[in-house]
PDB file of N, CA and C in Angstrom:
ATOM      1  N   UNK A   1     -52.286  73.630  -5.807  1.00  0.00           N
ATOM      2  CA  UNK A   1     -51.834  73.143  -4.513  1.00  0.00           C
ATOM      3  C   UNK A   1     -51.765  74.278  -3.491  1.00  0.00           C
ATOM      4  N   UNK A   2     -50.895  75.419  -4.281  1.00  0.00           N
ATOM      5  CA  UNK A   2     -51.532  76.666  -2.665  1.00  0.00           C
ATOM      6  C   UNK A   2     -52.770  76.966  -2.759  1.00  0.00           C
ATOM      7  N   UNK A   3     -53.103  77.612  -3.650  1.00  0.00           N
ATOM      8  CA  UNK A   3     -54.840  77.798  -3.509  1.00  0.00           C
ATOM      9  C   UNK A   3     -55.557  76.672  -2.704  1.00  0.00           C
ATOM     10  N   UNK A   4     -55.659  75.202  -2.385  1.00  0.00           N
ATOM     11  CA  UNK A   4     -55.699  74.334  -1.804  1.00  0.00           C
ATOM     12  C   UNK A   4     -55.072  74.971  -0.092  1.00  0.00           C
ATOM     13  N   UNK A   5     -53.842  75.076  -0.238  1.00  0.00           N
ATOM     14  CA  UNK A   5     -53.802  74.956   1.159  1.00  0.00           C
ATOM     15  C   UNK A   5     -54.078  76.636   1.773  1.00  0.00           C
ATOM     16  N   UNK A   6     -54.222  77.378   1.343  1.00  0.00           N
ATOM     17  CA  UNK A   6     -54.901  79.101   1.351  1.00  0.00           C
ATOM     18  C   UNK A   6     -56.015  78.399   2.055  1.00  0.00           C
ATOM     19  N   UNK A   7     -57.302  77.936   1.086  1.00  0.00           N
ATOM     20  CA  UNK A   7     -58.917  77.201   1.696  1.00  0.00           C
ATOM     21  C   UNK A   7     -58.364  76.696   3.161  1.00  0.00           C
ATOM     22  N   UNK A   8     -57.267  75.543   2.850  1.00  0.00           N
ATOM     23  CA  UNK A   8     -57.310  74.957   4.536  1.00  0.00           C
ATOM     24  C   UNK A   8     -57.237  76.183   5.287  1.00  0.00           C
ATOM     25  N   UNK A   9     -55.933  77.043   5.191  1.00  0.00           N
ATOM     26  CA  UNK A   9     -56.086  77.847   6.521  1.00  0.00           C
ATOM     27  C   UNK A   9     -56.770  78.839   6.750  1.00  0.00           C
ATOM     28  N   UNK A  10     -57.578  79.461   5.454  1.00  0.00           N
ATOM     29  CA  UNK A  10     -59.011  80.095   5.992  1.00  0.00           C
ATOM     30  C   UNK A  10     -59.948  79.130   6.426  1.00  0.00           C
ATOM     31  N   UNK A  11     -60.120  78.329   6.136  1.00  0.00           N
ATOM     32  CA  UNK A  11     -60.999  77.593   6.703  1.00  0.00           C
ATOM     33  C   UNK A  11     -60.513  77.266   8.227  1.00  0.00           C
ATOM     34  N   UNK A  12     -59.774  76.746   8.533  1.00  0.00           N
ATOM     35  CA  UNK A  12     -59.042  77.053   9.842  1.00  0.00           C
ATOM     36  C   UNK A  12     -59.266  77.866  10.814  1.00  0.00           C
ATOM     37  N   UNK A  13     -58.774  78.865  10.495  1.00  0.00           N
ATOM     38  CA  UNK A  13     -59.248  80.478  10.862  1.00  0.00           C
ATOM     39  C   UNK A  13     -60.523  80.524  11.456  1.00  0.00           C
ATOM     40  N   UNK A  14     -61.212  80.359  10.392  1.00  0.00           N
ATOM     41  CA  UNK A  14     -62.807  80.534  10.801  1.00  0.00           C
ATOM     42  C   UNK A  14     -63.646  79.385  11.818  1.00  0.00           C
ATOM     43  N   UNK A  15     -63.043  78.264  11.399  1.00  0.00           N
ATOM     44  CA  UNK A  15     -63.632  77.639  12.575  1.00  0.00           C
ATOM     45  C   UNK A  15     -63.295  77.987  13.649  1.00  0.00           C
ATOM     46  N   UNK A  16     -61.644  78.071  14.465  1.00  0.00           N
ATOM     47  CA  UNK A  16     -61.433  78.705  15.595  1.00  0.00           C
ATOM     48  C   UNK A  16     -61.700  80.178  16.172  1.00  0.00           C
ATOM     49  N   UNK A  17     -61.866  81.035  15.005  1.00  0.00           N
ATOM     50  CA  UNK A  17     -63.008  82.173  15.461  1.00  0.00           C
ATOM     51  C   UNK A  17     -64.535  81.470  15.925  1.00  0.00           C
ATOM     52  N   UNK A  18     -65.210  81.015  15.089  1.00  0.00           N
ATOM     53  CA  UNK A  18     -66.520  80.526  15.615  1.00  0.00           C
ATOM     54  C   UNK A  18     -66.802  79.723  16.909  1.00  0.00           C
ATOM     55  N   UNK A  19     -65.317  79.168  17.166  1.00  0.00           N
ATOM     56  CA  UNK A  19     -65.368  78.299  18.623  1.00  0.00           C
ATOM     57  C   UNK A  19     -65.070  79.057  19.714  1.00  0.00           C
ATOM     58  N   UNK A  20     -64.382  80.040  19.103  1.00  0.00           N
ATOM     59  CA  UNK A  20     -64.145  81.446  20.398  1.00  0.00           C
ATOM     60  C   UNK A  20     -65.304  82.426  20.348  1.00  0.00           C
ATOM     61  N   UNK A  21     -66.029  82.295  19.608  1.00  0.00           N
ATOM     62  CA  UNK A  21     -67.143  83.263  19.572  1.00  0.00           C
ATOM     63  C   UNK A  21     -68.421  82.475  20.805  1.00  0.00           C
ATOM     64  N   UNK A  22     -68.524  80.996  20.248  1.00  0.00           N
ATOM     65  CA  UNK A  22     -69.344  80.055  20.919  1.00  0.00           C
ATOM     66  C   UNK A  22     -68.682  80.307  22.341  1.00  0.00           C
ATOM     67  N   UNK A  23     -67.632  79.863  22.524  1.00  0.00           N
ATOM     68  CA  UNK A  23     -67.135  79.558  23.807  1.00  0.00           C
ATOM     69  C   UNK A  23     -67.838  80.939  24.531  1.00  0.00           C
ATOM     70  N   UNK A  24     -67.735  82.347  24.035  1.00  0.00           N
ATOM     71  CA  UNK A  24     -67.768  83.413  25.069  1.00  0.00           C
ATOM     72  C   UNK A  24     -69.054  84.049  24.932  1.00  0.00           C
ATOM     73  N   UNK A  25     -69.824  83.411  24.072  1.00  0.00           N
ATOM     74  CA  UNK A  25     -71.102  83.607  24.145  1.00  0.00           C
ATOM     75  C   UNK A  25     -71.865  82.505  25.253  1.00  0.00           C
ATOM     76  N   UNK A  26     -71.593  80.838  25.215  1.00  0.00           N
ATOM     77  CA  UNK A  26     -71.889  79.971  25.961  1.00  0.00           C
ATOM     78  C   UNK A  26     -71.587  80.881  27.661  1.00  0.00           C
ATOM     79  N   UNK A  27     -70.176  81.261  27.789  1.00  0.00           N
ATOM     80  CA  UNK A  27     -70.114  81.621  28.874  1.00  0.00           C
ATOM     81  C   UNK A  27     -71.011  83.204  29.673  1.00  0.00           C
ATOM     82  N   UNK A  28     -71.027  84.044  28.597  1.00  0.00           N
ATOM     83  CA  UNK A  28     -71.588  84.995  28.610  1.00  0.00           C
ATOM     84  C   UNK A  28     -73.570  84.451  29.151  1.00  0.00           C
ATOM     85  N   UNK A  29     -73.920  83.981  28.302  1.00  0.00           N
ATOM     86  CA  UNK A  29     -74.841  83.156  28.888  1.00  0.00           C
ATOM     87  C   UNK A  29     -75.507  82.635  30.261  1.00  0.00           C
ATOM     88  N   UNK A  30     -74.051  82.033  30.450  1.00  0.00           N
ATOM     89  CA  UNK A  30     -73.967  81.028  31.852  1.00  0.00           C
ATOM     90  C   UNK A  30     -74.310  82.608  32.912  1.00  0.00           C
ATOM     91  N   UNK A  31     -73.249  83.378  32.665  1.00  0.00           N
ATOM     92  CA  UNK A  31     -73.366  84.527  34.090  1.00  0.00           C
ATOM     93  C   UNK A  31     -74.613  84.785  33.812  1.00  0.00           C
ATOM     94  N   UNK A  32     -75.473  85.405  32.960  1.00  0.00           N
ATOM     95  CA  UNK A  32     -76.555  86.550  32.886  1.00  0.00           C
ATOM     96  C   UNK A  32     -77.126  84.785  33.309  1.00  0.00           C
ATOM     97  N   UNK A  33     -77.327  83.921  33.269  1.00  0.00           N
ATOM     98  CA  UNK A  33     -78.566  83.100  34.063  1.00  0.00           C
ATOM     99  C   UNK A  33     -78.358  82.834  35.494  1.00  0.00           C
ATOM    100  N   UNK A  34     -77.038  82.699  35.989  1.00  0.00           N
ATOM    101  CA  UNK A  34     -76.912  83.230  37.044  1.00  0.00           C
ATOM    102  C   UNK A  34     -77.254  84.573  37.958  1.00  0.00           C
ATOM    103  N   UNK A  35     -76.956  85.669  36.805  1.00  0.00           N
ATOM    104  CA  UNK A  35     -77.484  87.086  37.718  1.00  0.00           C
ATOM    105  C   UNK A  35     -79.193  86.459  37.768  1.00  0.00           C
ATOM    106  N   UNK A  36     -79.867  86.272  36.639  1.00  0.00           N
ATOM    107  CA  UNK A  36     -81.553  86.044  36.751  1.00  0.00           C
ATOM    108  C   UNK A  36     -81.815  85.295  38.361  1.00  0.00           C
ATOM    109  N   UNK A  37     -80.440  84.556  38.364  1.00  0.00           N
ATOM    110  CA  UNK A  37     -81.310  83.233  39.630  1.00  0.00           C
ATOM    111  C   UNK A  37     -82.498  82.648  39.495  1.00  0.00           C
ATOM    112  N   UNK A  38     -83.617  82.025  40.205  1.00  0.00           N
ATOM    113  CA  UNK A  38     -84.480  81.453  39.652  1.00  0.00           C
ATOM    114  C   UNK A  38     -85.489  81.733  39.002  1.00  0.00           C
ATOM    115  N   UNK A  39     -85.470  83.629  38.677  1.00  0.00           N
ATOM    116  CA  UNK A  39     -86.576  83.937  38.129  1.00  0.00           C
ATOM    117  C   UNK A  39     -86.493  83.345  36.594  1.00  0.00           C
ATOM    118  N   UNK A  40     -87.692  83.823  35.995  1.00  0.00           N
ATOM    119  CA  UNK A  40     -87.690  83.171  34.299  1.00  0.00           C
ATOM    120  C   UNK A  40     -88.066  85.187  33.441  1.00  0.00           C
ATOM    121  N   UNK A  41     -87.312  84.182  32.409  1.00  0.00           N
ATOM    122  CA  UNK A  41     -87.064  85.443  31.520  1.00  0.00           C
ATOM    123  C   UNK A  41     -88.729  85.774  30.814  1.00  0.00           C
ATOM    124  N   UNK A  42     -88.978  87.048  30.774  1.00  0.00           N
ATOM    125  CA  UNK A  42     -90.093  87.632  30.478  1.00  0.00           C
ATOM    126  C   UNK A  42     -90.119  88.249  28.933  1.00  0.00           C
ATOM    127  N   UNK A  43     -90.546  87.231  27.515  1.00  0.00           N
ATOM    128  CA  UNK A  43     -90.353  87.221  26.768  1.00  0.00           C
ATOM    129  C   UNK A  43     -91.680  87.818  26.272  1.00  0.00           C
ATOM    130  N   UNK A  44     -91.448  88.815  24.987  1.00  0.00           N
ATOM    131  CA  UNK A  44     -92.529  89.069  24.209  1.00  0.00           C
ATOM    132  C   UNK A  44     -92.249  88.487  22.842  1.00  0.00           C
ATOM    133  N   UNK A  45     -93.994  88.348  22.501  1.00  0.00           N
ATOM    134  CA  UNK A  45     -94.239  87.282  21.577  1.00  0.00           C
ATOM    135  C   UNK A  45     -93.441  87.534  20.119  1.00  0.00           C
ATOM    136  N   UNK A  46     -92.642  88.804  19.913  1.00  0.00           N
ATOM    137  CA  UNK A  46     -92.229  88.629  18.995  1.00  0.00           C
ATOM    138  C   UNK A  46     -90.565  88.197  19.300  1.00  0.00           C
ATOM    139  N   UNK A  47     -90.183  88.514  20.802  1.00  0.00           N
ATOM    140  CA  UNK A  47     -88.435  87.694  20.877  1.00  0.00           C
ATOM    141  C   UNK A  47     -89.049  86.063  21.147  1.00  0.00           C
ATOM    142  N   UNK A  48     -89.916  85.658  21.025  1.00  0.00           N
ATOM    143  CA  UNK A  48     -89.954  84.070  21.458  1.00  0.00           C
ATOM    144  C   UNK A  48     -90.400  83.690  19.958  1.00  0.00           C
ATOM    145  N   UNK A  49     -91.025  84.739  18.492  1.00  0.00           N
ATOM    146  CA  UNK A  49     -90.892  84.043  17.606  1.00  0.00           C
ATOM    147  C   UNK A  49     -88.945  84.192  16.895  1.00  0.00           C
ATOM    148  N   UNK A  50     -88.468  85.321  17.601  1.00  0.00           N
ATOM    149  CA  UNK A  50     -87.252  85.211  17.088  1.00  0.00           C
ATOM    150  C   UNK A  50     -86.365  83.973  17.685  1.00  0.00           C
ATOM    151  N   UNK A  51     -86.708  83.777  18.383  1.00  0.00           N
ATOM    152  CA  UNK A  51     -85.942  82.580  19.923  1.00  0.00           C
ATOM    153  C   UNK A  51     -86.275  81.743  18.234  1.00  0.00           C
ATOM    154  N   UNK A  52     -87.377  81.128  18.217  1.00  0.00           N
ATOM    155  CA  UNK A  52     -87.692  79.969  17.456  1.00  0.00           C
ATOM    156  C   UNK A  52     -87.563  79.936  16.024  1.00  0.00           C
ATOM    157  N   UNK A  53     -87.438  81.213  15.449  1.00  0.00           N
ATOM    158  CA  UNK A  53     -86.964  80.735  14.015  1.00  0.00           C
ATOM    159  C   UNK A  53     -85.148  80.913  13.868  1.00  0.00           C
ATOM    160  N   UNK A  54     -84.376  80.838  14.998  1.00  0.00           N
ATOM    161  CA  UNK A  54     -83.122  80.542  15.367  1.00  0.00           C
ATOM    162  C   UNK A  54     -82.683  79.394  15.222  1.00  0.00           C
ATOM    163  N   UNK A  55     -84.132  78.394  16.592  1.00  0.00           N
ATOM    164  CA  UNK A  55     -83.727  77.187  17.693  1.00  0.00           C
ATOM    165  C   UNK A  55     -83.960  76.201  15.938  1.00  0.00           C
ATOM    166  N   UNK A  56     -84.630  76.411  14.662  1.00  0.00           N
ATOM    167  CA  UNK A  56     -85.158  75.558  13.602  1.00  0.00           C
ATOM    168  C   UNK A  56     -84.013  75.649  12.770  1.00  0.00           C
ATOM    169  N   UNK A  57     -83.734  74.732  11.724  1.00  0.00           N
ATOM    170  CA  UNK A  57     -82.874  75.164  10.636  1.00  0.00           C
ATOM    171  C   UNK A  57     -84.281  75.521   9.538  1.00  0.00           C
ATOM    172  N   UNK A  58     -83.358  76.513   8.883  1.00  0.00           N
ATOM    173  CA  UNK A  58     -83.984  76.875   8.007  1.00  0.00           C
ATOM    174  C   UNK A  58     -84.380  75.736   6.473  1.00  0.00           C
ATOM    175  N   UNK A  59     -85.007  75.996   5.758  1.00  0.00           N
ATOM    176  CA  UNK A  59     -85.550  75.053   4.817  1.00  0.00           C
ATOM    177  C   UNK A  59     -85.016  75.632   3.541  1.00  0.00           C
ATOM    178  N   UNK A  60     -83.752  74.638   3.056  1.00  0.00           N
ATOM    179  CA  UNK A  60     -83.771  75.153   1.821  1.00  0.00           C
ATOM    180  C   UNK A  60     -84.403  75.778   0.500  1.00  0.00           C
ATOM    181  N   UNK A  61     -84.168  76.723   0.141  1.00  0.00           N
ATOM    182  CA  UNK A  61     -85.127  77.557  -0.833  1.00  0.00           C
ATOM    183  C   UNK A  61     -84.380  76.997  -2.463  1.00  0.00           C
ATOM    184  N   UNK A  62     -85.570  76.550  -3.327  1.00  0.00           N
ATOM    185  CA  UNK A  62     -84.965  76.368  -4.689  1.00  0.00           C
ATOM    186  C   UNK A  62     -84.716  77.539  -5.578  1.00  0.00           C
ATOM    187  N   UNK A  63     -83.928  77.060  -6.670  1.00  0.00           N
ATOM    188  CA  UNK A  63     -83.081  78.505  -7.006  1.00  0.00           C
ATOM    189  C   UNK A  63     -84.222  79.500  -7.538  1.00  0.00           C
ATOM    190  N   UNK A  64     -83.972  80.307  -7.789  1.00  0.00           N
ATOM    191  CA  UNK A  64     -85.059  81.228  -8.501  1.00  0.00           C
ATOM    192  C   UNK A  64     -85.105  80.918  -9.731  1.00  0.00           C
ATOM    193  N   UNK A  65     -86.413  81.052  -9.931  1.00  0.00           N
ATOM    194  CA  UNK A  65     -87.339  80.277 -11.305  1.00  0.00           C
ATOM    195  C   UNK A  65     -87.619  78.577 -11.362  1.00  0.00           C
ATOM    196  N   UNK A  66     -87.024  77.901 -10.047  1.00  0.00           N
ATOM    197  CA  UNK A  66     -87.204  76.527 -10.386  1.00  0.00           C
ATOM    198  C   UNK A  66     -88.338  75.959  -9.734  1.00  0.00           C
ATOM    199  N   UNK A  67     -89.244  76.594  -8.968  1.00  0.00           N
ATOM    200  CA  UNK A  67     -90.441  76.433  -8.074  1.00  0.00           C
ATOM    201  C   UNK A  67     -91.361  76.395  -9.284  1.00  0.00           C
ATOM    202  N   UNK A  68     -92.493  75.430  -8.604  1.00  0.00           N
ATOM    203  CA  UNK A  68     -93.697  75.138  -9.221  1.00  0.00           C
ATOM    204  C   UNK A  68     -94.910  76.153  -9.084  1.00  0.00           C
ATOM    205  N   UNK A  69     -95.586  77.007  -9.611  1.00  0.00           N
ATOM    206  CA  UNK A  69     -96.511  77.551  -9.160  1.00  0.00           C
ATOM    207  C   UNK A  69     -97.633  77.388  -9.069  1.00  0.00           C
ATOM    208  N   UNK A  70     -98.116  75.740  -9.762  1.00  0.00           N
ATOM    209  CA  UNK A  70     -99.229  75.440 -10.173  1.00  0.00           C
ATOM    210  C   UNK A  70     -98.949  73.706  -9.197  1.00  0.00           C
ATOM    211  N   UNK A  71     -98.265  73.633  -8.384  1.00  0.00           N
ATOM    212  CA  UNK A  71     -98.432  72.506  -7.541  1.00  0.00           C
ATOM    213  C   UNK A  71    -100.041  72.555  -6.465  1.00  0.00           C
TER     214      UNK A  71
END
């Protein structure tokens, strides 16, 4: 039963860190597109493949040794 309620309030914890992290990153955000104004951001091809293997979820990987090699 404490070990139980320990999980709740780390778990707790961490979500309201991650919502304060979001929140001041979202806002952090907001200004720097404001300083840009209407120009557009000048991306090289390797921050627009990082942009995109971010914007994807990743694809679960099976455990090691349980893949087929002969599929």
């Amino acid at each position: 039963m404490i070990l139980q309620m320990l999980i709740t309030m780390a778990a707790g914890w961490v979500q309201r860190h991650q919502q304060q992290v979001i929140a001041y990153l979202s806002e952090e955000n907001r200004l720097l597109k404001a300083q840009l104004g209407h120009r557009r951001l000048q991306l090289t091809n390797t921050e627009r493949r990082r942009l995109a293997a971010l914007a994807r979820p990743r694809p679960s990987t099976p455990a090691r040794g349980c893949h087929n090699r002969h599929a």
